[in-house]
C-alpha atoms as a PDB file:
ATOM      1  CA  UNK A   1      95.078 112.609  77.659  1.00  0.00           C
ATOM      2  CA  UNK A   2      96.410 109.515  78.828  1.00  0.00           C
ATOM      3  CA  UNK A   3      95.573 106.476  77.986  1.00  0.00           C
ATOM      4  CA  UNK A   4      94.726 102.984  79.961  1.00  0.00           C
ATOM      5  CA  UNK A   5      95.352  99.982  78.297  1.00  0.00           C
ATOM      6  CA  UNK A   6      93.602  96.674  79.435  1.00  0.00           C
ATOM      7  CA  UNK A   7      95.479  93.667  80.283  1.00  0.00           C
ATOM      8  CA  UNK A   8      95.111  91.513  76.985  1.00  0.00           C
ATOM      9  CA  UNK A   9      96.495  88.023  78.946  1.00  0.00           C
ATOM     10  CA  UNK A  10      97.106  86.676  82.291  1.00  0.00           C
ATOM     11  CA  UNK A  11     100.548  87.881  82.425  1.00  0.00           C
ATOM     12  CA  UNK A  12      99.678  91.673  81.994  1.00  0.00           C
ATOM     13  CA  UNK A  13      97.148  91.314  84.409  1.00  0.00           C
ATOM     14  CA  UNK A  14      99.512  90.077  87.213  1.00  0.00           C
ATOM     15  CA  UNK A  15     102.269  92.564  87.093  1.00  0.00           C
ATOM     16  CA  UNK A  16     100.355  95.229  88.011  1.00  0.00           C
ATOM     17  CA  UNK A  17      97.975  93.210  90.547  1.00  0.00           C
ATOM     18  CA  UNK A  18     101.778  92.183  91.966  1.00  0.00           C
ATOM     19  CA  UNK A  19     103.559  95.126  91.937  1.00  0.00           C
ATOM     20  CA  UNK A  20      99.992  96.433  94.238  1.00  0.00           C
ATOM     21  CA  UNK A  21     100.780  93.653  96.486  1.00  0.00           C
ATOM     22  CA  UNK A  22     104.269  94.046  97.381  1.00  0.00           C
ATOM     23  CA  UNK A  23     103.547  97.376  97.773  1.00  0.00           C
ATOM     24  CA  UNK A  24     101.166  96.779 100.389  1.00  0.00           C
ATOM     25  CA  UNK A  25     103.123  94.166 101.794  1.00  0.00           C
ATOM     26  CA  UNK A  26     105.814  96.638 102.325  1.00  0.00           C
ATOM     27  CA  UNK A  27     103.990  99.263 103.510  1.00  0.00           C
ATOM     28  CA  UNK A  28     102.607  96.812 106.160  1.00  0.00           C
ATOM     29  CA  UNK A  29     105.910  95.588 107.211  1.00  0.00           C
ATOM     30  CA  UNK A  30     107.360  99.037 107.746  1.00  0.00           C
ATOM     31  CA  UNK A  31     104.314 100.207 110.140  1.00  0.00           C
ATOM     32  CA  UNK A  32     105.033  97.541 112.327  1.00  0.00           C
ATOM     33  CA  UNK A  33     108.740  98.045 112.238  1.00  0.00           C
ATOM     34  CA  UNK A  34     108.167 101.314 112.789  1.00  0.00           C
ATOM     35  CA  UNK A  35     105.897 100.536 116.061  1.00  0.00           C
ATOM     36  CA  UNK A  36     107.836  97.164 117.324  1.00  0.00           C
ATOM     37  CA  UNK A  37     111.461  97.818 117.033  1.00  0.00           C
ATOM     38  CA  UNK A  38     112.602  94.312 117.959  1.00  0.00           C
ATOM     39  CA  UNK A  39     111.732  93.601 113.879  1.00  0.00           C
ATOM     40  CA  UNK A  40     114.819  95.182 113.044  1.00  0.00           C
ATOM     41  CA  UNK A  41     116.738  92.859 114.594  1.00  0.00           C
ATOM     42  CA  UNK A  42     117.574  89.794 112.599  1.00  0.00           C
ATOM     43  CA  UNK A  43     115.787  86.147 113.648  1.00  0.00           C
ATOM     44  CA  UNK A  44     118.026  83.159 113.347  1.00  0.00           C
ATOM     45  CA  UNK A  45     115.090  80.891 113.557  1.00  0.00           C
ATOM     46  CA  UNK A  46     113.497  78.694 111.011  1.00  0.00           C
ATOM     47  CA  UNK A  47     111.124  80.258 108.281  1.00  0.00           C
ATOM     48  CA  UNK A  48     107.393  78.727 110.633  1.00  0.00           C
ATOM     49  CA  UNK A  49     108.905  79.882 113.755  1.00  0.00           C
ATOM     50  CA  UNK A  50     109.567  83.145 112.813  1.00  0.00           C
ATOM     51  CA  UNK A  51     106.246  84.014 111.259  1.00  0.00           C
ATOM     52  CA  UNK A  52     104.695  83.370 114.755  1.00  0.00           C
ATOM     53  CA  UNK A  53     106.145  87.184 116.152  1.00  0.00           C
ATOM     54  CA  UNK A  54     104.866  88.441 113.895  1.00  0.00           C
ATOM     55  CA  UNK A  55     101.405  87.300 113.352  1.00  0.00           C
ATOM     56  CA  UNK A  56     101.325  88.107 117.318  1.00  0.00           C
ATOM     57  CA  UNK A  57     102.907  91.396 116.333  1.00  0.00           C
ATOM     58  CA  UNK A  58     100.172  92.364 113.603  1.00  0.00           C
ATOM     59  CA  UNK A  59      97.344  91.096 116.110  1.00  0.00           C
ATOM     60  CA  UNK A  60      98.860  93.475 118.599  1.00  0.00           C
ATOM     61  CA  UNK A  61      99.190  96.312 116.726  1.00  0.00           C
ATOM     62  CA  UNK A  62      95.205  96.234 115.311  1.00  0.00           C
ATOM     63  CA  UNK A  63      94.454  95.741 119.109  1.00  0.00           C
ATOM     64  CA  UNK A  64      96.484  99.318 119.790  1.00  0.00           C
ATOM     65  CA  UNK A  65      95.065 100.711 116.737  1.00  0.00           C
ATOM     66  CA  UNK A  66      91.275  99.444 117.685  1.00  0.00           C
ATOM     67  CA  UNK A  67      91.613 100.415 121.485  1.00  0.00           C
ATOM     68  CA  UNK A  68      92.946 104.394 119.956  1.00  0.00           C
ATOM     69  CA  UNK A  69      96.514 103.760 120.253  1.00  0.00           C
ATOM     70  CA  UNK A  70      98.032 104.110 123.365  1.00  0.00           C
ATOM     71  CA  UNK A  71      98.792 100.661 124.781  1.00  0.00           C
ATOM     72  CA  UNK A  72     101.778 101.906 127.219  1.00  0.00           C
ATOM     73  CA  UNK A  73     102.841 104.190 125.816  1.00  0.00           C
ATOM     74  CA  UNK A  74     103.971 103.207 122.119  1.00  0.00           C
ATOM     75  CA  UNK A  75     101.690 105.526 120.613  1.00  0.00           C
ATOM     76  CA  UNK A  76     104.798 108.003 121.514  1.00  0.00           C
ATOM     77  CA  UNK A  77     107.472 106.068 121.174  1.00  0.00           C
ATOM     78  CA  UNK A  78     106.165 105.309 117.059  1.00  0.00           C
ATOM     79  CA  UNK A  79     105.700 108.802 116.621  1.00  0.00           C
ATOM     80  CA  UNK A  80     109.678 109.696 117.565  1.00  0.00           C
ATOM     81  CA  UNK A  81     110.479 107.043 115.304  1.00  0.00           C
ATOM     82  CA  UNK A  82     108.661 108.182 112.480  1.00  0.00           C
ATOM     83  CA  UNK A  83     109.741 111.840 113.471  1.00  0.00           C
ATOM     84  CA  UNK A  84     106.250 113.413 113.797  1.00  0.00           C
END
């Protein structure tokens, strides 16, 4: 049996809650990568200017997941990119 061990400090508590985050940050990042293939591409702009795309990018994508996913057609073209 294994065995889970409680964080004893603040220190043991945030690797884990960290290592959680990144991974969901990742995971987010790579769905809309996946869906807007323009993110692949590398922005030459300054760090506030390029969060703007993709804040519009995230509220875009909800908007095609809320309204069942086909918003012109990208419902197919993200499923040949992630080779369903």
């Amino acid at each position: 049996m294994i065995k889970l061990l409680r964080p004893q400090n603040a220190k043991e508590l945030f690797n884990p809650l960290h290592a959680s985050l990144r991974y969901v940050v990742e995971r987010i990042l790579g769905t809309l990568k996946a869906r807007f293939r323009i993110l692949l591409q590398p922005m030459y702009y300054d760090l506030e200017t390029e969060a703007l795309p993709v804040g519009a990018l995230c509220c875009w994508h909800n908007f095609i997941a809320r309204e069942g996913g086909t918003v012109d057609g990208l419902q197919e073209e993200e499923e040949e990119v992630e080779g369903k």
